[in-house]
PDB file of N, CA and C in Angstrom:
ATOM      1  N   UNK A   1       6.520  -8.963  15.736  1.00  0.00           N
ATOM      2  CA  UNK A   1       6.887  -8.003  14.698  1.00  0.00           C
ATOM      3  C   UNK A   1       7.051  -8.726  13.365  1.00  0.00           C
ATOM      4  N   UNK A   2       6.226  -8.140  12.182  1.00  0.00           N
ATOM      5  CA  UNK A   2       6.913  -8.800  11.106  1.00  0.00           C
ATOM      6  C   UNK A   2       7.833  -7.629  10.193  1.00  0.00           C
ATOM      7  N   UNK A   3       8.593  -7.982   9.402  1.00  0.00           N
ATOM      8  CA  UNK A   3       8.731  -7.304   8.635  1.00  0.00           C
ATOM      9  C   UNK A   3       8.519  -7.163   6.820  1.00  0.00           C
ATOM     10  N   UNK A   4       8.728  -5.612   6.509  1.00  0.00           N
ATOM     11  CA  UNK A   4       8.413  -5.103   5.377  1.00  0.00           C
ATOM     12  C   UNK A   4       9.308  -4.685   4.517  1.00  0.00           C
ATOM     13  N   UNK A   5       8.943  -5.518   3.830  1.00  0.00           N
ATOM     14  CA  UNK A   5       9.946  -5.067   2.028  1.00  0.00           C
ATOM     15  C   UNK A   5       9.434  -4.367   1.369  1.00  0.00           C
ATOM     16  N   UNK A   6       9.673  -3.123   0.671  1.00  0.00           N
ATOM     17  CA  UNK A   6       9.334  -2.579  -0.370  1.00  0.00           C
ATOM     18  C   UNK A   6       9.825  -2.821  -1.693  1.00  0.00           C
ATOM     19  N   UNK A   7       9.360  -3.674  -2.414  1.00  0.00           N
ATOM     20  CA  UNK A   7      10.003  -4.003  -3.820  1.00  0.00           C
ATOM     21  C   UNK A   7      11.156  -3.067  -4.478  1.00  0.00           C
ATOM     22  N   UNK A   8      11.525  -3.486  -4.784  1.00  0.00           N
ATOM     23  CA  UNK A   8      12.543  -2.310  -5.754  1.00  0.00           C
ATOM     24  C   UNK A   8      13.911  -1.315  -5.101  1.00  0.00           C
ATOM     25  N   UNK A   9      13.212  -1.177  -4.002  1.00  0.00           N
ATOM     26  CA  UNK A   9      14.055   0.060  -3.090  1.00  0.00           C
ATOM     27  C   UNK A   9      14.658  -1.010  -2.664  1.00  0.00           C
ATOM     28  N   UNK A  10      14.322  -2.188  -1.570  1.00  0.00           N
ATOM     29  CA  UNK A  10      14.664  -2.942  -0.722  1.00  0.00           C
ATOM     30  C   UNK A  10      14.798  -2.448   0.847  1.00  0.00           C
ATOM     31  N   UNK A  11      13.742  -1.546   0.713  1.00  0.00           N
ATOM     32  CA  UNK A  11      13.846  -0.783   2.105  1.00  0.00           C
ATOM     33  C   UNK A  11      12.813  -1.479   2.572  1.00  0.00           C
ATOM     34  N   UNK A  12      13.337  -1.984   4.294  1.00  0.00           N
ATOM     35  CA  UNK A  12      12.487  -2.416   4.719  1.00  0.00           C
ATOM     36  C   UNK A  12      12.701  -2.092   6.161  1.00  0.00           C
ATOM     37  N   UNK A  13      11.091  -2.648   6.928  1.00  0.00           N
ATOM     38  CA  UNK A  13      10.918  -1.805   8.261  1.00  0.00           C
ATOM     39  C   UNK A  13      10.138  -3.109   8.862  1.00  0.00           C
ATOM     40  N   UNK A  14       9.916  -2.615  10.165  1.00  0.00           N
ATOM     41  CA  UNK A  14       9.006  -3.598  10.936  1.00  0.00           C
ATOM     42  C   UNK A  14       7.757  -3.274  10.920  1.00  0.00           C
ATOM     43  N   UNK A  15       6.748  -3.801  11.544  1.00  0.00           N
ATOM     44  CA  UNK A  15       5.523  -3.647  12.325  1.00  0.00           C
ATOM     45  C   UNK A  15       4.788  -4.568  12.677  1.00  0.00           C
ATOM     46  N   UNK A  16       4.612  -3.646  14.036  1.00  0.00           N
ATOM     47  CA  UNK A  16       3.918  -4.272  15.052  1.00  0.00           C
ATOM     48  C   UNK A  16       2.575  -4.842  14.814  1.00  0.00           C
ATOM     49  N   UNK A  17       2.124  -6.088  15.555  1.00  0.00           N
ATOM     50  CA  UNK A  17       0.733  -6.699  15.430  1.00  0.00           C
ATOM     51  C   UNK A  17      -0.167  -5.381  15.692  1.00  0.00           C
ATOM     52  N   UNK A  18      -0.859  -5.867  14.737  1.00  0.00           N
ATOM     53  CA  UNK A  18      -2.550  -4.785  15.077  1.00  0.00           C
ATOM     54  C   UNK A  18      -1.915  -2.938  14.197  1.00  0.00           C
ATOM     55  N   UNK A  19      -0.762  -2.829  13.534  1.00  0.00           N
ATOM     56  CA  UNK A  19      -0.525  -1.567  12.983  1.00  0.00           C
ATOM     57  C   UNK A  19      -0.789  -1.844  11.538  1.00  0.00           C
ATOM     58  N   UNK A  20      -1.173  -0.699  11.075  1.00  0.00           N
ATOM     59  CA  UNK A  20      -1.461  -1.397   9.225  1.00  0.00           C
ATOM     60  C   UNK A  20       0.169  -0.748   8.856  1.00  0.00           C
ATOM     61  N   UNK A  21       0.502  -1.201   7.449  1.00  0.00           N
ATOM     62  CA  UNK A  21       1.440  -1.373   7.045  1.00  0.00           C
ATOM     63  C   UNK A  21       1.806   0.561   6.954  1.00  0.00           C
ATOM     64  N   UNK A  22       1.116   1.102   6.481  1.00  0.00           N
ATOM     65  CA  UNK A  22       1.501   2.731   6.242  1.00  0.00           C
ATOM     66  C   UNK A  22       1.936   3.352   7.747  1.00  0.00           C
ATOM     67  N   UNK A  23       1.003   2.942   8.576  1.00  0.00           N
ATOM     68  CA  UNK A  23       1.551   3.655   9.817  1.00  0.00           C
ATOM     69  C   UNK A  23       3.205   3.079  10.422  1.00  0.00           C
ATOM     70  N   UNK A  24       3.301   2.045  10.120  1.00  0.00           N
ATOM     71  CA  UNK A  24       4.298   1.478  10.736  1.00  0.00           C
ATOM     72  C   UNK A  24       5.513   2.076   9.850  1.00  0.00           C
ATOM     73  N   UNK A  25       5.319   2.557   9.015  1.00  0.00           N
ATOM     74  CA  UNK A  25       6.429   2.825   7.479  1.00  0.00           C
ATOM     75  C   UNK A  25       6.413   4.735   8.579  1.00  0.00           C
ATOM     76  N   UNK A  26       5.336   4.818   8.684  1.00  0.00           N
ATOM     77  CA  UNK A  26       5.538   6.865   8.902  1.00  0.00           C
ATOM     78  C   UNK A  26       5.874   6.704  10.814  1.00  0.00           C
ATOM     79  N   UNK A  27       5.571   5.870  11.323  1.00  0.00           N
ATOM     80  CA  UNK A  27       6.136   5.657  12.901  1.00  0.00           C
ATOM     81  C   UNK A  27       7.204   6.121  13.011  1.00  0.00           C
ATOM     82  N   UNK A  28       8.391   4.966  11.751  1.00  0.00           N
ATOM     83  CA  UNK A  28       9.231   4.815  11.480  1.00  0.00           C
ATOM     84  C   UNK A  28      10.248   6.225  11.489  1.00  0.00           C
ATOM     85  N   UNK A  29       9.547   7.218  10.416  1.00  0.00           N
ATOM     86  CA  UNK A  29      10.424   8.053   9.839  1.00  0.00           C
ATOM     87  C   UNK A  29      10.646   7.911   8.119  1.00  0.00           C
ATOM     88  N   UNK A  30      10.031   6.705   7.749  1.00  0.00           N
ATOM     89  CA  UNK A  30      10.403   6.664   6.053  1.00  0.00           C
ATOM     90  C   UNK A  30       9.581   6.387   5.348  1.00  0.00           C
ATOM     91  N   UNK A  31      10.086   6.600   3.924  1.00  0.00           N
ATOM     92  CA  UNK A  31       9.169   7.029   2.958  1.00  0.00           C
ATOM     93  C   UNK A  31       8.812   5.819   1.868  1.00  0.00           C
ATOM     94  N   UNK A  32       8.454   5.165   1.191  1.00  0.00           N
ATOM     95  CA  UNK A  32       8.169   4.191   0.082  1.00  0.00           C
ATOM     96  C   UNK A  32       6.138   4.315  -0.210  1.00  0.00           C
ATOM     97  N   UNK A  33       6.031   4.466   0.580  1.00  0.00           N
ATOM     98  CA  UNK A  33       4.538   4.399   0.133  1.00  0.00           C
ATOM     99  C   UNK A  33       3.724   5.687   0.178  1.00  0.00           C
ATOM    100  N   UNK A  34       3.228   6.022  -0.880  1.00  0.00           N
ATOM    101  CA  UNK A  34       2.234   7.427  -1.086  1.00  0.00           C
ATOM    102  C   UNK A  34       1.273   7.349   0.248  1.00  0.00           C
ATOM    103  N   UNK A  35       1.470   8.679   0.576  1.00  0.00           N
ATOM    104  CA  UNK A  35      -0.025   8.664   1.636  1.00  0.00           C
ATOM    105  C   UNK A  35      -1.010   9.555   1.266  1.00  0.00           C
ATOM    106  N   UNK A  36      -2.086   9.369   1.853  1.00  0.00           N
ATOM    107  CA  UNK A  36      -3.077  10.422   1.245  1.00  0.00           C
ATOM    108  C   UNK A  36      -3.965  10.547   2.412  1.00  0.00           C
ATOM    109  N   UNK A  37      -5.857  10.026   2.744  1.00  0.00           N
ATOM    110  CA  UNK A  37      -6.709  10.477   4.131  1.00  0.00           C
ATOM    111  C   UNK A  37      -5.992   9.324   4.911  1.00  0.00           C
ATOM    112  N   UNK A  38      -5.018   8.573   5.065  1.00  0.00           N
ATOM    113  CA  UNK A  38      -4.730   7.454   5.721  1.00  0.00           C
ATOM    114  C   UNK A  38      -6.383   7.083   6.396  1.00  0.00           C
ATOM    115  N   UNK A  39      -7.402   6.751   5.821  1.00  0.00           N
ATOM    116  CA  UNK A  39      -8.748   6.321   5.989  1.00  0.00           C
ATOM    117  C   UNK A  39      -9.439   5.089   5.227  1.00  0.00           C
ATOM    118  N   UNK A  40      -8.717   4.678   4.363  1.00  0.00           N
ATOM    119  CA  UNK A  40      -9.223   3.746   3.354  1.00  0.00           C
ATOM    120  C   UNK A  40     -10.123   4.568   2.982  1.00  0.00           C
ATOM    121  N   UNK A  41      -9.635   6.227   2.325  1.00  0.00           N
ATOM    122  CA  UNK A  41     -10.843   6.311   1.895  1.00  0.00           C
ATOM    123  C   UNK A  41     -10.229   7.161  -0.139  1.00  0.00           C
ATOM    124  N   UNK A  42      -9.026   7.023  -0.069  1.00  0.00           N
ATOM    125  CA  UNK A  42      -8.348   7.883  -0.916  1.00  0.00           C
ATOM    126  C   UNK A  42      -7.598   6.863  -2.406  1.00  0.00           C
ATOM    127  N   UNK A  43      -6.925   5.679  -1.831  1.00  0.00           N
ATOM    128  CA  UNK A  43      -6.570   5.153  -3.094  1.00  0.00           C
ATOM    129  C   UNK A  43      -5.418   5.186  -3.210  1.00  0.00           C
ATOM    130  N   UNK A  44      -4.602   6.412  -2.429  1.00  0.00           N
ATOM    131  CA  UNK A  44      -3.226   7.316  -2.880  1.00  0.00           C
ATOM    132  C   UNK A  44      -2.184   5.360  -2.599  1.00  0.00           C
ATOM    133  N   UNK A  45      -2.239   5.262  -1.088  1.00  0.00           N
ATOM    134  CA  UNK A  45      -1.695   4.058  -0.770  1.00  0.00           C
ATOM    135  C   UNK A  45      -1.992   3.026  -1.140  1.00  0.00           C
ATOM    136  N   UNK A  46      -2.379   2.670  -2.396  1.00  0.00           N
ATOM    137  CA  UNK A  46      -2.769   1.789  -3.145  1.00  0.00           C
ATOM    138  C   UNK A  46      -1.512   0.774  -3.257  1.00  0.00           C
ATOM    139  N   UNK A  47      -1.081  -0.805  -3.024  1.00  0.00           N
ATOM    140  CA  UNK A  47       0.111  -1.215  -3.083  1.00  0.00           C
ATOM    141  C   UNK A  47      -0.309  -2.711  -3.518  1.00  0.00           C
ATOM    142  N   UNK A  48       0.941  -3.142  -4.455  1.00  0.00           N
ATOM    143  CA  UNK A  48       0.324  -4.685  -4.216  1.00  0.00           C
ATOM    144  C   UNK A  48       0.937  -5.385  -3.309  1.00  0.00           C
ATOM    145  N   UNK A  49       0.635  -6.571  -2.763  1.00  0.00           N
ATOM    146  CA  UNK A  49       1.449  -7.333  -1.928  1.00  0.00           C
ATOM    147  C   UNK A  49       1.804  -8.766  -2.671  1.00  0.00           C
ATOM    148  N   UNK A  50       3.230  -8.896  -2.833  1.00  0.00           N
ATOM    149  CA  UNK A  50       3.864  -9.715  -4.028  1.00  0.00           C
ATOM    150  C   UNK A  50       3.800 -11.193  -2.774  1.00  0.00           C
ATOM    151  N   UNK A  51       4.046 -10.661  -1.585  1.00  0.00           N
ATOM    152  CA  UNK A  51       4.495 -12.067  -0.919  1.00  0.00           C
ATOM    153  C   UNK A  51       3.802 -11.725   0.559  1.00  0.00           C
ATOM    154  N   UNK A  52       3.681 -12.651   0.933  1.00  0.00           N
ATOM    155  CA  UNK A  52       3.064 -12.809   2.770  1.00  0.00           C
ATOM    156  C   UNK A  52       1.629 -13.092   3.358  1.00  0.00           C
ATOM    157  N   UNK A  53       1.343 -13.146   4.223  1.00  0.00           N
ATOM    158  CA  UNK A  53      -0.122 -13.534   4.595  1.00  0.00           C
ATOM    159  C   UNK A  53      -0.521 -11.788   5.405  1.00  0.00           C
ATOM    160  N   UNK A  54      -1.744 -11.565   5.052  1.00  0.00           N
ATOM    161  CA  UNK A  54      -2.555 -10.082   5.762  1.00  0.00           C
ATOM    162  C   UNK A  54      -4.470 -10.117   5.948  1.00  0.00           C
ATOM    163  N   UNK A  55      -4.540  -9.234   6.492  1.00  0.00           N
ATOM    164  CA  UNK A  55      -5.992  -9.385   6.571  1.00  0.00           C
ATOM    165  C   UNK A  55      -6.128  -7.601   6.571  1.00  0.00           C
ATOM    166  N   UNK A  56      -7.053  -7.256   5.843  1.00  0.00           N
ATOM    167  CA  UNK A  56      -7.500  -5.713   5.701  1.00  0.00           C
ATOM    168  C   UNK A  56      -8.608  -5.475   6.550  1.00  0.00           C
ATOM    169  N   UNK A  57      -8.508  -4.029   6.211  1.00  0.00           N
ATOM    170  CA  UNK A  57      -9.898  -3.503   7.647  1.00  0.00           C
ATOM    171  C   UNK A  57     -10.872  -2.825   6.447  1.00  0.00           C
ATOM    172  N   UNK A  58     -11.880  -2.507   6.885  1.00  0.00           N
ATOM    173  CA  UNK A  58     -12.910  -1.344   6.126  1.00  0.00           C
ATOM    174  C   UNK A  58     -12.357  -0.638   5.036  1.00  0.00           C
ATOM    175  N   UNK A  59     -12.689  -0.790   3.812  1.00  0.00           N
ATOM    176  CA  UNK A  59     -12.203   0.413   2.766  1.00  0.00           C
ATOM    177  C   UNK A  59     -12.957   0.654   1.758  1.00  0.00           C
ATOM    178  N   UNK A  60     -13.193   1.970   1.039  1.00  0.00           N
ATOM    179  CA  UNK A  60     -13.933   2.332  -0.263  1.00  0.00           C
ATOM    180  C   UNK A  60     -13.838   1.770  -1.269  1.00  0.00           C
ATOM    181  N   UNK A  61     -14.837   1.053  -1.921  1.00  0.00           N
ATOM    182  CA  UNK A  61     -14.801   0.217  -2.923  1.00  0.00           C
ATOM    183  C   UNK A  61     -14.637   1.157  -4.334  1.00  0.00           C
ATOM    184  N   UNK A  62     -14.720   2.321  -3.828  1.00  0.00           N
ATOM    185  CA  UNK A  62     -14.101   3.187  -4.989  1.00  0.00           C
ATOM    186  C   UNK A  62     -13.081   3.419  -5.165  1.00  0.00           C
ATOM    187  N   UNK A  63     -12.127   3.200  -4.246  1.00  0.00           N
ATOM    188  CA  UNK A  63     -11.213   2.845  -4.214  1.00  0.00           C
ATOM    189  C   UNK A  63     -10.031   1.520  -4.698  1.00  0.00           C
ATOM    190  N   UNK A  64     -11.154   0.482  -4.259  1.00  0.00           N
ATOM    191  CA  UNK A  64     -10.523  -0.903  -4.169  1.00  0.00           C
ATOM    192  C   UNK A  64     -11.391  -1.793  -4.745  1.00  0.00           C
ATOM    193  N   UNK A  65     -11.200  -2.009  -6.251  1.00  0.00           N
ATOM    194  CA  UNK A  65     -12.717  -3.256  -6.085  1.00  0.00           C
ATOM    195  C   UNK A  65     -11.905  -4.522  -6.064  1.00  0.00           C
ATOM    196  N   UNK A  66     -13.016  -5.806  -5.835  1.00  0.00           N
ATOM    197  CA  UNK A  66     -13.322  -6.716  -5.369  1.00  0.00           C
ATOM    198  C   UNK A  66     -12.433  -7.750  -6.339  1.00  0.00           C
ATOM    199  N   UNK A  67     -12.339  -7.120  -7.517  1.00  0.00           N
ATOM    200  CA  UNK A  67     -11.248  -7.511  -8.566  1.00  0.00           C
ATOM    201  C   UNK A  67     -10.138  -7.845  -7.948  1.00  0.00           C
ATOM    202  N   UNK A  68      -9.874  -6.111  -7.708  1.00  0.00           N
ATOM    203  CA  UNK A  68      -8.243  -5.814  -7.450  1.00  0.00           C
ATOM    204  C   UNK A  68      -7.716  -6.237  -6.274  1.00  0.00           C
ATOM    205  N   UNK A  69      -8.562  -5.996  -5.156  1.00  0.00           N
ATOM    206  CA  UNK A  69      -8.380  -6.944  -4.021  1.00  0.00           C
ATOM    207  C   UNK A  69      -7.607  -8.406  -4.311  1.00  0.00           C
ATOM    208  N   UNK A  70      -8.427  -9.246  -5.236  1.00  0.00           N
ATOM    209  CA  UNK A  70      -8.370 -10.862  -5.191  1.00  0.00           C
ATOM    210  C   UNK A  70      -7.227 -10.768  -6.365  1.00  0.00           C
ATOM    211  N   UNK A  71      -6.624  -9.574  -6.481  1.00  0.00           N
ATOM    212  CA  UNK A  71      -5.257  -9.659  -7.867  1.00  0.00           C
ATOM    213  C   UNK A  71      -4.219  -9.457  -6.552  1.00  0.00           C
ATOM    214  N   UNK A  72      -4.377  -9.452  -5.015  1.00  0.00           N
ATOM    215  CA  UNK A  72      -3.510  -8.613  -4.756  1.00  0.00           C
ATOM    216  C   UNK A  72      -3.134  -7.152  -4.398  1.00  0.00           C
ATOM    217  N   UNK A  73      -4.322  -6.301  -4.863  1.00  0.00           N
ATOM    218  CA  UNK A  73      -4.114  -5.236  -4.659  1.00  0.00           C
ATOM    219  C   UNK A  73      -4.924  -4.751  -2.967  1.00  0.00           C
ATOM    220  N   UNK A  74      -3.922  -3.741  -2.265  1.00  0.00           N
ATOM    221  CA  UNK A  74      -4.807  -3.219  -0.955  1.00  0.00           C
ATOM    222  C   UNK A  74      -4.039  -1.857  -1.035  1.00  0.00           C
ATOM    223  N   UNK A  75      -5.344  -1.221   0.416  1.00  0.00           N
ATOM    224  CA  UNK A  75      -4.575  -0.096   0.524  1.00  0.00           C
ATOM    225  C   UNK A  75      -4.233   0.033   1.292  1.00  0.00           C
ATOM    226  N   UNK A  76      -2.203   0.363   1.815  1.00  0.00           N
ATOM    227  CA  UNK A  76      -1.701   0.205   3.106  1.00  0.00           C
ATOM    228  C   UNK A  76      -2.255   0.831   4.083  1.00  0.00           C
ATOM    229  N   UNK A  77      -2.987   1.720   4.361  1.00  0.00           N
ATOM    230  CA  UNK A  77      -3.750   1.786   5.415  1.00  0.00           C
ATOM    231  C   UNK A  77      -4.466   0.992   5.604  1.00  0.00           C
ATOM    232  N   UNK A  78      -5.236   0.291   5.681  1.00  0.00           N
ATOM    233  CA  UNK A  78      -6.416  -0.341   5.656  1.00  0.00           C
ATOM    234  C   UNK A  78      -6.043  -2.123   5.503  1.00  0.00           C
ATOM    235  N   UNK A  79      -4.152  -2.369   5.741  1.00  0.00           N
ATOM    236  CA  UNK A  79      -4.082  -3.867   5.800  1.00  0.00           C
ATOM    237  C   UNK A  79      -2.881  -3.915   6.900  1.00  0.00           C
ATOM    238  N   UNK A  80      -3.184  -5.016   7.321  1.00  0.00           N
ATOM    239  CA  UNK A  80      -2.550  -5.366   8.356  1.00  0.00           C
ATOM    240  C   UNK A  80      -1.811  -7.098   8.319  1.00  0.00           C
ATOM    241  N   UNK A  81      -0.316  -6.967   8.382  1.00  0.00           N
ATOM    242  CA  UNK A  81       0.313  -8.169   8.363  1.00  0.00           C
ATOM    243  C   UNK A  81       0.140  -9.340   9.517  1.00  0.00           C
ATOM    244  N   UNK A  82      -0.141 -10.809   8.742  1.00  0.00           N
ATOM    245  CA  UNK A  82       0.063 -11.686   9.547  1.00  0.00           C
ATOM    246  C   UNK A  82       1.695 -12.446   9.323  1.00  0.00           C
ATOM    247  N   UNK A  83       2.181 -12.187   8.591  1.00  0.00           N
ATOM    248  CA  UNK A  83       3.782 -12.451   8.338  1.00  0.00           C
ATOM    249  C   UNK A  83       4.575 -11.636   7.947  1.00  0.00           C
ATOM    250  N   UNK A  84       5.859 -11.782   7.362  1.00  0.00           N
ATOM    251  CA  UNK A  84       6.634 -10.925   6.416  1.00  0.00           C
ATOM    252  C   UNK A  84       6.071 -10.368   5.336  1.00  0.00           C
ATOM    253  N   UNK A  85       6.141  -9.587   4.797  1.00  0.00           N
ATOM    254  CA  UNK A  85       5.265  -9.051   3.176  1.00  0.00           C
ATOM    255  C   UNK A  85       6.054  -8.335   2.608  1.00  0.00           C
ATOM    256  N   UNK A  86       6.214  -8.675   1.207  1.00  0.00           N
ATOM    257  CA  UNK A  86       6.629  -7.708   0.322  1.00  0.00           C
ATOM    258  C   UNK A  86       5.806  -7.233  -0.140  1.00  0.00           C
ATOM    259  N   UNK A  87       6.322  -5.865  -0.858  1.00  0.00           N
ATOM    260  CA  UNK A  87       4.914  -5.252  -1.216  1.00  0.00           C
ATOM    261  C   UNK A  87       5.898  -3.901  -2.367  1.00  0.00           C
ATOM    262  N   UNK A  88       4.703  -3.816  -3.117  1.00  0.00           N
ATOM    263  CA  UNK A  88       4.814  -2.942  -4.082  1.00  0.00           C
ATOM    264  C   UNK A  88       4.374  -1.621  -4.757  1.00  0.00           C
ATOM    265  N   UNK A  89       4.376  -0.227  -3.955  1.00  0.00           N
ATOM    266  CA  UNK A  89       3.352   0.533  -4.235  1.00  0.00           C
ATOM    267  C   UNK A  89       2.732   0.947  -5.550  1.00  0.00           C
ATOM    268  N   UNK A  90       1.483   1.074  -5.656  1.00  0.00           N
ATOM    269  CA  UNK A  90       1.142   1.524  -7.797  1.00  0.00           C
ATOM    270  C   UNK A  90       0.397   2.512  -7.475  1.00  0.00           C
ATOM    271  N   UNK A  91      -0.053   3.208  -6.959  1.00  0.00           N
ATOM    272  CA  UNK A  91      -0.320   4.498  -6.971  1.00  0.00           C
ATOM    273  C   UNK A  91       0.487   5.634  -7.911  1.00  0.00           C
ATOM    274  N   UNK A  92       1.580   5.305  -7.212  1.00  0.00           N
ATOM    275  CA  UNK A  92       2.624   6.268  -7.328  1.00  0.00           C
ATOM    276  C   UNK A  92       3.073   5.839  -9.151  1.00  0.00           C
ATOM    277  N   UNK A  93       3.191   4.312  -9.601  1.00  0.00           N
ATOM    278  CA  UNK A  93       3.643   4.055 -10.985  1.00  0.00           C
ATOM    279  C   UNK A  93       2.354   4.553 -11.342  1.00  0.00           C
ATOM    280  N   UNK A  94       1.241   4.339 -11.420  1.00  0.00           N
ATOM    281  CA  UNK A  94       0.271   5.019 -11.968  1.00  0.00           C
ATOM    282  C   UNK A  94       0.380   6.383 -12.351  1.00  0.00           C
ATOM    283  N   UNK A  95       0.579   6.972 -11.258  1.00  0.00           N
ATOM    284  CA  UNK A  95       0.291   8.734 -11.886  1.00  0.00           C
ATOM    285  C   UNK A  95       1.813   9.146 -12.669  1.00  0.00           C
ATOM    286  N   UNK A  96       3.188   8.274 -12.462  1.00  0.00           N
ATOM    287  CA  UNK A  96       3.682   8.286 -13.296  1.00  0.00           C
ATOM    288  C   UNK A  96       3.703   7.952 -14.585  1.00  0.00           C
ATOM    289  N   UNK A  97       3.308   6.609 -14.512  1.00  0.00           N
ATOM    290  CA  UNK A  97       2.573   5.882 -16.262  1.00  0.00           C
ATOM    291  C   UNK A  97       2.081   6.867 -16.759  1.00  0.00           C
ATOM    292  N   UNK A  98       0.878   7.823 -16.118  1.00  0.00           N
ATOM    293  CA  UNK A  98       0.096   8.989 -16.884  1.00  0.00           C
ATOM    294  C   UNK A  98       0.404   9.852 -17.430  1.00  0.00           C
ATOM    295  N   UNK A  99       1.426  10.594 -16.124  1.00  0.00           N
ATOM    296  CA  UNK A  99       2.354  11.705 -16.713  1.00  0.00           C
ATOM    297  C   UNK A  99       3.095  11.281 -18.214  1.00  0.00           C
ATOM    298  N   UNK A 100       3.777  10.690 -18.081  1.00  0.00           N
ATOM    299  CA  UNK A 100       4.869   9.872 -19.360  1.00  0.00           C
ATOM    300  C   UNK A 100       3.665   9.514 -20.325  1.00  0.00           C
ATOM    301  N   UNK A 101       2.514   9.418 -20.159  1.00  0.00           N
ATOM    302  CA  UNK A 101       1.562   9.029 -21.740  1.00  0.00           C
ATOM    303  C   UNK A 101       1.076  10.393 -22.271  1.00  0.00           C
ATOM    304  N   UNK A 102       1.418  11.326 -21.176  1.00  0.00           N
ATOM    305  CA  UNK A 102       0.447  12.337 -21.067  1.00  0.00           C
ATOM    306  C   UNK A 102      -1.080  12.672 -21.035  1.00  0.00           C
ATOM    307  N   UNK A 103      -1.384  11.540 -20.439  1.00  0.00           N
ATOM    308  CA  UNK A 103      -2.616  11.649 -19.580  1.00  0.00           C
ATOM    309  C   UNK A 103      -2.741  12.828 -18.487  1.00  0.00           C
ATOM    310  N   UNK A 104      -3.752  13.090 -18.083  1.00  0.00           N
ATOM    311  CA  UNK A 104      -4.025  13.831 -16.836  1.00  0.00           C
ATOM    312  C   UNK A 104      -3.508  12.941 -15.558  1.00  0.00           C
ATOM    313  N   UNK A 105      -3.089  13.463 -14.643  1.00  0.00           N
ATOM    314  CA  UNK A 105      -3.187  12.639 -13.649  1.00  0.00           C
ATOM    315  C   UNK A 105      -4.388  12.822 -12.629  1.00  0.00           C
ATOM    316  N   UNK A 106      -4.316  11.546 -11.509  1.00  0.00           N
ATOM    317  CA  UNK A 106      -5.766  11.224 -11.278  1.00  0.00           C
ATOM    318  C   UNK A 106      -5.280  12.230  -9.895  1.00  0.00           C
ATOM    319  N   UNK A 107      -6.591  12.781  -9.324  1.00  0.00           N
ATOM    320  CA  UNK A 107      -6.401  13.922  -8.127  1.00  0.00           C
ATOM    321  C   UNK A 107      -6.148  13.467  -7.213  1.00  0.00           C
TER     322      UNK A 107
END
């Protein structure tokens, strides 16, 4: 089992080898990370990971580019811990940043 920090909140949870980080958070019962097709195919669970070792599965590069990946960025569905991880969701500061500029937010 490792466990999971969510930046800021300091809420944290376990999970099991072979679970990606979102399922193990909704197994649970709690909330810190946006969900959306839990498919790597949506973006919604978009998070960075500030600290730990992981390896990701299949995901939409429309989603995720190759950039944002190597900054750090994944989408908790679609990663899976090899240690402890902190982690930081931006999905969610995003469509807030927008709201507050008054941008549209993204669908």
């Amino acid at each position: 089992m490792h466990t999971v920090e969510i930046a800021d909140s300091g809420q944290r949870y376990a999970c099991a080898p072979g679970q990606n980080l979102l399922r193990a958070m909704e197994v649970l019962g709690q909330r810190g990370i946006p969900a959306g097709c839990r498919g790597g195919g949506c973006g919604v669970c978009k998070v960075r990971i500030e600290a730990g070792q992981y390896h990701v599965g299949k995901m939409s590069r429309a989603c995720l580019s190759e950039a944002e990946q190597r900054a750090g960025l994944v989408l908790a569905c679609k990663t899976y811990p090899d240690s402890d991880i902190r982690l930081r969701p931006v999905a969610l500061l995003q469509r807030c940043l927008a709201r507050h500029a008054g941008a549209r937010e993204p669908a």
